[in-house]
PDB file of N, CA and C in Angstrom:
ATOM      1  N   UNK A   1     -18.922  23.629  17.251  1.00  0.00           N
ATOM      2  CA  UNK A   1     -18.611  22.243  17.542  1.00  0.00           C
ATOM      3  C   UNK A   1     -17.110  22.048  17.571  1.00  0.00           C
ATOM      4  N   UNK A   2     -16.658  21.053  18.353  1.00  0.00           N
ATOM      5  CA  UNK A   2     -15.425  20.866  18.878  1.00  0.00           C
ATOM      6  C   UNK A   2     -14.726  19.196  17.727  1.00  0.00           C
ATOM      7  N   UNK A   3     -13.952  19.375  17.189  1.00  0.00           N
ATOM      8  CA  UNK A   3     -13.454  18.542  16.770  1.00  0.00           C
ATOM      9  C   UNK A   3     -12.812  17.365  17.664  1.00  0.00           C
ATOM     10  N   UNK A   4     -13.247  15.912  17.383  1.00  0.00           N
ATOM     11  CA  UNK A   4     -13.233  14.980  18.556  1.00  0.00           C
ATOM     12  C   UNK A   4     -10.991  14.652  18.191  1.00  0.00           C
ATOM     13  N   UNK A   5     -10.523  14.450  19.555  1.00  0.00           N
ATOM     14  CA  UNK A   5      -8.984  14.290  19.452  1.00  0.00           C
ATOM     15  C   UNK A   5      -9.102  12.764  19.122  1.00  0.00           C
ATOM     16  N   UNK A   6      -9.526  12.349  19.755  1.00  0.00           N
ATOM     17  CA  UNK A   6      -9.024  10.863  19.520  1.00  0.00           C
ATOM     18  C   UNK A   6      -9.914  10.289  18.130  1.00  0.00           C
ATOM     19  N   UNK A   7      -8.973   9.772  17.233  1.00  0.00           N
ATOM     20  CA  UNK A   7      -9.616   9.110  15.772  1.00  0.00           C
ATOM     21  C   UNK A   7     -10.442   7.910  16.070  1.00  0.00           C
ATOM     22  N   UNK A   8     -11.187   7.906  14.897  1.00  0.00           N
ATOM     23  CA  UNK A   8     -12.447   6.980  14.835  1.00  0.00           C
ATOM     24  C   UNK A   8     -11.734   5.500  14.426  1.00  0.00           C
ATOM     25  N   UNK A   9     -12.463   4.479  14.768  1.00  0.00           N
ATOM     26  CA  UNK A   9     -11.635   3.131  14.435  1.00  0.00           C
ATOM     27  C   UNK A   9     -11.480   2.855  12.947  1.00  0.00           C
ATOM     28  N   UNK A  10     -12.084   3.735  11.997  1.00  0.00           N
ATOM     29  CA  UNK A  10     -12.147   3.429  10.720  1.00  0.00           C
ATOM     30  C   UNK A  10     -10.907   4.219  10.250  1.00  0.00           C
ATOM     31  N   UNK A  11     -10.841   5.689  10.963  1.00  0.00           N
ATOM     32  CA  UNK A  11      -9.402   6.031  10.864  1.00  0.00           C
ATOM     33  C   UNK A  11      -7.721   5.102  11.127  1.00  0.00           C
ATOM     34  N   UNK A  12      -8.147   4.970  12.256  1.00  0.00           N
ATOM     35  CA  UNK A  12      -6.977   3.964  12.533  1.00  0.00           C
ATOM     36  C   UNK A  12      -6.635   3.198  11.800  1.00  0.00           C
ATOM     37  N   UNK A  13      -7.828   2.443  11.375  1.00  0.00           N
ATOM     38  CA  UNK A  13      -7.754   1.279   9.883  1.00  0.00           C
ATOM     39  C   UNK A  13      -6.819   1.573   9.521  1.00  0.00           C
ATOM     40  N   UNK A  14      -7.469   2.909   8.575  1.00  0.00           N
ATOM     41  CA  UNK A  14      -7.137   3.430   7.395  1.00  0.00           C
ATOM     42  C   UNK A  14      -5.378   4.136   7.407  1.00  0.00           C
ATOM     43  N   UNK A  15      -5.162   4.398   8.874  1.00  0.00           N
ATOM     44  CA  UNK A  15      -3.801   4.528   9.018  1.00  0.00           C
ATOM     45  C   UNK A  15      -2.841   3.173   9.231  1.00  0.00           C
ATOM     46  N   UNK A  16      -3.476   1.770   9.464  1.00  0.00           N
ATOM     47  CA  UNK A  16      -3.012   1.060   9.824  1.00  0.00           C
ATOM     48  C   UNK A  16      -2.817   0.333   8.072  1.00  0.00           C
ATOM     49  N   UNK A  17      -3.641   0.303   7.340  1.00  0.00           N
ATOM     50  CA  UNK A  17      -3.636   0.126   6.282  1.00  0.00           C
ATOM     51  C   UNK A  17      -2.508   0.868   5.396  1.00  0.00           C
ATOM     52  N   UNK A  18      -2.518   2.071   5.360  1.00  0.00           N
ATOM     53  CA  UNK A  18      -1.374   2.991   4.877  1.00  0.00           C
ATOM     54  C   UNK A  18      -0.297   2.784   5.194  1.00  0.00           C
ATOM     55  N   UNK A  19       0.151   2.218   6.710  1.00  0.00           N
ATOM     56  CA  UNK A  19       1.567   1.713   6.796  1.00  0.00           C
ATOM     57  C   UNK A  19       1.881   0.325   6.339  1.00  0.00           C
ATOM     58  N   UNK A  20       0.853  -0.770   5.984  1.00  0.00           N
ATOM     59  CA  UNK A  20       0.953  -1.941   5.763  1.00  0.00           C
ATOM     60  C   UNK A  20       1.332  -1.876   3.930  1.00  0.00           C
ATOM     61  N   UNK A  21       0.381  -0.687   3.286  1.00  0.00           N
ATOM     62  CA  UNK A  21       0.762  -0.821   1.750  1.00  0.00           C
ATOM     63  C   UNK A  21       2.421   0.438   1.979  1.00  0.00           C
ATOM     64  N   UNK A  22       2.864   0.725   2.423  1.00  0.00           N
ATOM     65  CA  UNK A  22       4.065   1.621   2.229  1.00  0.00           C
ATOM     66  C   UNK A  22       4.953   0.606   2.496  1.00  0.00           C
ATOM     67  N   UNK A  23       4.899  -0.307   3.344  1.00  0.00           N
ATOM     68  CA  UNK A  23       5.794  -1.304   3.908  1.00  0.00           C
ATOM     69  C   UNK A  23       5.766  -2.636   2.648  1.00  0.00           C
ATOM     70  N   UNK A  24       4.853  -2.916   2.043  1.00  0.00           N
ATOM     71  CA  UNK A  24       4.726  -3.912   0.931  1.00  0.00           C
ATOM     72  C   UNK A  24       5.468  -3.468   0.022  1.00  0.00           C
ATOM     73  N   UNK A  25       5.275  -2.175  -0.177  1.00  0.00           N
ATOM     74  CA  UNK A  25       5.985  -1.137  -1.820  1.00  0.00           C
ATOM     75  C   UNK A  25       7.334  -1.097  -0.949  1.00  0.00           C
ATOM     76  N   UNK A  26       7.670  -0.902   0.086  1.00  0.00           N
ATOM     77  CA  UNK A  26       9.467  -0.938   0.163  1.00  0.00           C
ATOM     78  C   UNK A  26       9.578  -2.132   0.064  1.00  0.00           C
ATOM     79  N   UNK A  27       9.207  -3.089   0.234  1.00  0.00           N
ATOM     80  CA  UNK A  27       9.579  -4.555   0.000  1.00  0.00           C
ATOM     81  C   UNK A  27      10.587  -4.923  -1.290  1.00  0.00           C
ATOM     82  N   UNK A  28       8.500  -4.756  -1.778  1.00  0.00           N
ATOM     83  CA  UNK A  28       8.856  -5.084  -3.488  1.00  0.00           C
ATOM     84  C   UNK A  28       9.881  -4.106  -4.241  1.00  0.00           C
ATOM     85  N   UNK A  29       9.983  -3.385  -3.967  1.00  0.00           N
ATOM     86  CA  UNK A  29      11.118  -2.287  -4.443  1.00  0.00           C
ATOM     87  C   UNK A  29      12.471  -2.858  -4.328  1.00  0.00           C
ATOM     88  N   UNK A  30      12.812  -3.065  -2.867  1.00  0.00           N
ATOM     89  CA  UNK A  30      14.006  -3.818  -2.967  1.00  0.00           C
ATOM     90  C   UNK A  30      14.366  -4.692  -3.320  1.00  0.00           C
ATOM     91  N   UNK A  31      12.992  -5.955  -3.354  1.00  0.00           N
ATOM     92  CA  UNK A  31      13.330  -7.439  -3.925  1.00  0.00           C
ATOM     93  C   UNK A  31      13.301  -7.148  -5.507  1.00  0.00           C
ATOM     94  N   UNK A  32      13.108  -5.669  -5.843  1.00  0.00           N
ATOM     95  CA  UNK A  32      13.643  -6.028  -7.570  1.00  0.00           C
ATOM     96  C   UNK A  32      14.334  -5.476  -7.954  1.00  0.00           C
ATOM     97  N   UNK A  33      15.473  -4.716  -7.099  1.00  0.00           N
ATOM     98  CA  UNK A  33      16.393  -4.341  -7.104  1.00  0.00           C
ATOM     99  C   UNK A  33      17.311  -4.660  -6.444  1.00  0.00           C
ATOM    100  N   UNK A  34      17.368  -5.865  -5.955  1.00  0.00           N
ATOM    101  CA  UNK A  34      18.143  -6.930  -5.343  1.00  0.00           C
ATOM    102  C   UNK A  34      18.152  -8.442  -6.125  1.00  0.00           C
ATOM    103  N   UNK A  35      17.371  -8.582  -6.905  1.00  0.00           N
ATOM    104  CA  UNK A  35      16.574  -9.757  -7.613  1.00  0.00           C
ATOM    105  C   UNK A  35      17.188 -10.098  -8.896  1.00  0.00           C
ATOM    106  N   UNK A  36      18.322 -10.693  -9.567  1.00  0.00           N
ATOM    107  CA  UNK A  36      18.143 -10.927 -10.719  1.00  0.00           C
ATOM    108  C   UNK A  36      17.176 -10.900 -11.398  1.00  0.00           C
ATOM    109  N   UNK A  37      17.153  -9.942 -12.514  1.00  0.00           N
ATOM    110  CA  UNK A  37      15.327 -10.398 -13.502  1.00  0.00           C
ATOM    111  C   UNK A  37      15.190 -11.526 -13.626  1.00  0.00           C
ATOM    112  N   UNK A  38      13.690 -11.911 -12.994  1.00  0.00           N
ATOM    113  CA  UNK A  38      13.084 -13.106 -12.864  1.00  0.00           C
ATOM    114  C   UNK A  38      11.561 -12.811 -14.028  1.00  0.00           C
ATOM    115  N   UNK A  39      10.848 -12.999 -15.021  1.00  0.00           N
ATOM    116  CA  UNK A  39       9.916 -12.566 -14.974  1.00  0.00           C
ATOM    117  C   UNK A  39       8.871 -12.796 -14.448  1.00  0.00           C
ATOM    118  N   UNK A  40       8.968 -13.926 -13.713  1.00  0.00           N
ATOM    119  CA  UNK A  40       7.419 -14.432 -12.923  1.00  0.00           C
ATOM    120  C   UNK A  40       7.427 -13.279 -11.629  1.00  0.00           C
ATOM    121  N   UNK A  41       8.545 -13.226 -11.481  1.00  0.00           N
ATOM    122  CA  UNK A  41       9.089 -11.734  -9.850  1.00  0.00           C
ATOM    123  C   UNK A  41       8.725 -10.505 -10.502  1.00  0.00           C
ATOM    124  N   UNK A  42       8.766  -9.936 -11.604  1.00  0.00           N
ATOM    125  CA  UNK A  42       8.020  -8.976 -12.363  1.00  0.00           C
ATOM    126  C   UNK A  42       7.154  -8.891 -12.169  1.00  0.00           C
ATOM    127  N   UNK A  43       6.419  -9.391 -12.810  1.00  0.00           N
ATOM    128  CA  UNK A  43       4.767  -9.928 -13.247  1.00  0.00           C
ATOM    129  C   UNK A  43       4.120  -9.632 -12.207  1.00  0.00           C
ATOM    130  N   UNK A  44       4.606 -10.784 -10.931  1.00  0.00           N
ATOM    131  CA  UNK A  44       3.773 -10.771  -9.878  1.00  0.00           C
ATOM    132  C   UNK A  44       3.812  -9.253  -8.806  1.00  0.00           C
ATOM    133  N   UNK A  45       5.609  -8.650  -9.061  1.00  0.00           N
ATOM    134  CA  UNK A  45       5.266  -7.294  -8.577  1.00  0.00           C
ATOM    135  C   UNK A  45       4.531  -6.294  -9.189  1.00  0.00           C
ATOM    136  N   UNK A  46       4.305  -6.198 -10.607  1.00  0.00           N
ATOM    137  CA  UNK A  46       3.907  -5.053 -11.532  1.00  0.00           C
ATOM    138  C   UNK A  46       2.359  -5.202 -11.333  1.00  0.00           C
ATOM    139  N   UNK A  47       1.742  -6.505 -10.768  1.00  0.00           N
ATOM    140  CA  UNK A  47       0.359  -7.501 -10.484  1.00  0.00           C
ATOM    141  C   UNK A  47       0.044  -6.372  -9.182  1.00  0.00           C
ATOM    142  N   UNK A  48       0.890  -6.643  -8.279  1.00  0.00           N
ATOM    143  CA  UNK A  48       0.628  -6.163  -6.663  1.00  0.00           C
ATOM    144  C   UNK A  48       0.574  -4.567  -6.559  1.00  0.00           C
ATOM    145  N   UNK A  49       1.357  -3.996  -7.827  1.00  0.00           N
ATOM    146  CA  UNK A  49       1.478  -2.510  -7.947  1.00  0.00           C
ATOM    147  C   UNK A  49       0.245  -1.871  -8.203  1.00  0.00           C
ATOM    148  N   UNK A  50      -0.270  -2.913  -9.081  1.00  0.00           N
ATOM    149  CA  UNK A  50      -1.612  -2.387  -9.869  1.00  0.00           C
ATOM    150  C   UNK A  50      -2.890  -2.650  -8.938  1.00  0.00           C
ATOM    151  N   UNK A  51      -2.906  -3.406  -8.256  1.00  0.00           N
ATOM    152  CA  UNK A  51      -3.789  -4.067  -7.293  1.00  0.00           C
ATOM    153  C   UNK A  51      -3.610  -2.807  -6.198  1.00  0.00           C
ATOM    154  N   UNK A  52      -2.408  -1.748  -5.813  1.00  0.00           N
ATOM    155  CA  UNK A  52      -2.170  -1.159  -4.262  1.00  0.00           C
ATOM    156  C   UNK A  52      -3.047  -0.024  -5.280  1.00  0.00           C
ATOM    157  N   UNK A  53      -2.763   0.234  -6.922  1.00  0.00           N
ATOM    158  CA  UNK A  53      -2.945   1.638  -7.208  1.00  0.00           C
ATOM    159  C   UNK A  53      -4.904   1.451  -7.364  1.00  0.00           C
ATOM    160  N   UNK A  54      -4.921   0.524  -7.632  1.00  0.00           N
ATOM    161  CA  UNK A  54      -6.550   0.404  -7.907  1.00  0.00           C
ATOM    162  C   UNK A  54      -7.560   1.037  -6.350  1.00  0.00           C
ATOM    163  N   UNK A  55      -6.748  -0.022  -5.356  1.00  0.00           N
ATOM    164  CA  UNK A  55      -7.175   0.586  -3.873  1.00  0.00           C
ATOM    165  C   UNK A  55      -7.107   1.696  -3.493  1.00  0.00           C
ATOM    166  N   UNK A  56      -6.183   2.529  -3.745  1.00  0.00           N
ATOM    167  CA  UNK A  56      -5.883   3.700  -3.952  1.00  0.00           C
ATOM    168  C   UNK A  56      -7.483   4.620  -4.178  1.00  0.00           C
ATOM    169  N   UNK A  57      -7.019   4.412  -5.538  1.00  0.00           N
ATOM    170  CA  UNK A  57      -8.506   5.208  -6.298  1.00  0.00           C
ATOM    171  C   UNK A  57      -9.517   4.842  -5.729  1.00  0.00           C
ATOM    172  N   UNK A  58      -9.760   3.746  -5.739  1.00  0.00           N
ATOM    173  CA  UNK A  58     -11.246   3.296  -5.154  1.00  0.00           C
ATOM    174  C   UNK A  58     -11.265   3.729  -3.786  1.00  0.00           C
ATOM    175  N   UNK A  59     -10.565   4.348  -2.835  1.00  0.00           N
ATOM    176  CA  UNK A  59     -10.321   4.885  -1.421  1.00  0.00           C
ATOM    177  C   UNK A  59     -10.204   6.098  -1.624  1.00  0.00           C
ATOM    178  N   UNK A  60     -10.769   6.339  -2.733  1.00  0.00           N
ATOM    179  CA  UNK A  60      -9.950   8.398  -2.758  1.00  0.00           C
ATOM    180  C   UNK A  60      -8.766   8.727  -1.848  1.00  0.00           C
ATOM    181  N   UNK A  61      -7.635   8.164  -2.315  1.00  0.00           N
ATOM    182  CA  UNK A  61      -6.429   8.166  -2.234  1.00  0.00           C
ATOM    183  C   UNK A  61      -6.283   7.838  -0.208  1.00  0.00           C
ATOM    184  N   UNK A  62      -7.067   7.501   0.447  1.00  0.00           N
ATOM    185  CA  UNK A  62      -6.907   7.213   1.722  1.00  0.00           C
ATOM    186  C   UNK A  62      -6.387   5.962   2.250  1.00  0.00           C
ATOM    187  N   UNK A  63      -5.362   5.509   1.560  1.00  0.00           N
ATOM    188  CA  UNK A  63      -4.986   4.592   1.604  1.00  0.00           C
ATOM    189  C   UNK A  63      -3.161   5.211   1.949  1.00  0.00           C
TER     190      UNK A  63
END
């Protein structure tokens, strides 16, 4: 059997998804290292970190 070239739409997702959480994490990276400590700007990034790593796992890392 021949491996199909063109990816399945769930792939694409899943690549379209992967650039959307890499692009959120450079965000937040810079806005808290650009950011006077705020702690509600903490919170809510250390919130969004935990929320990308949970998806993560629960995606067997296909995210």
């Amino acid at each position: 059997m021949t491996e199909n070239a063109n990816p399945t739409p769930e792939a694409n997702q899943d690549e379209e998804a992967a650039r959307h959480v890499a692009e959120a994490h450079r965000k937040l990276s810079g806005l808290r290292q650009r950011l006077e400590k705020h702690p509600e700007l903490e919170e809510a990034i250390a919130n969004l970190e935990m929320a990308l790593s949970i998806l993560t796992t629960k995606t067997a890392g296909m995210l």
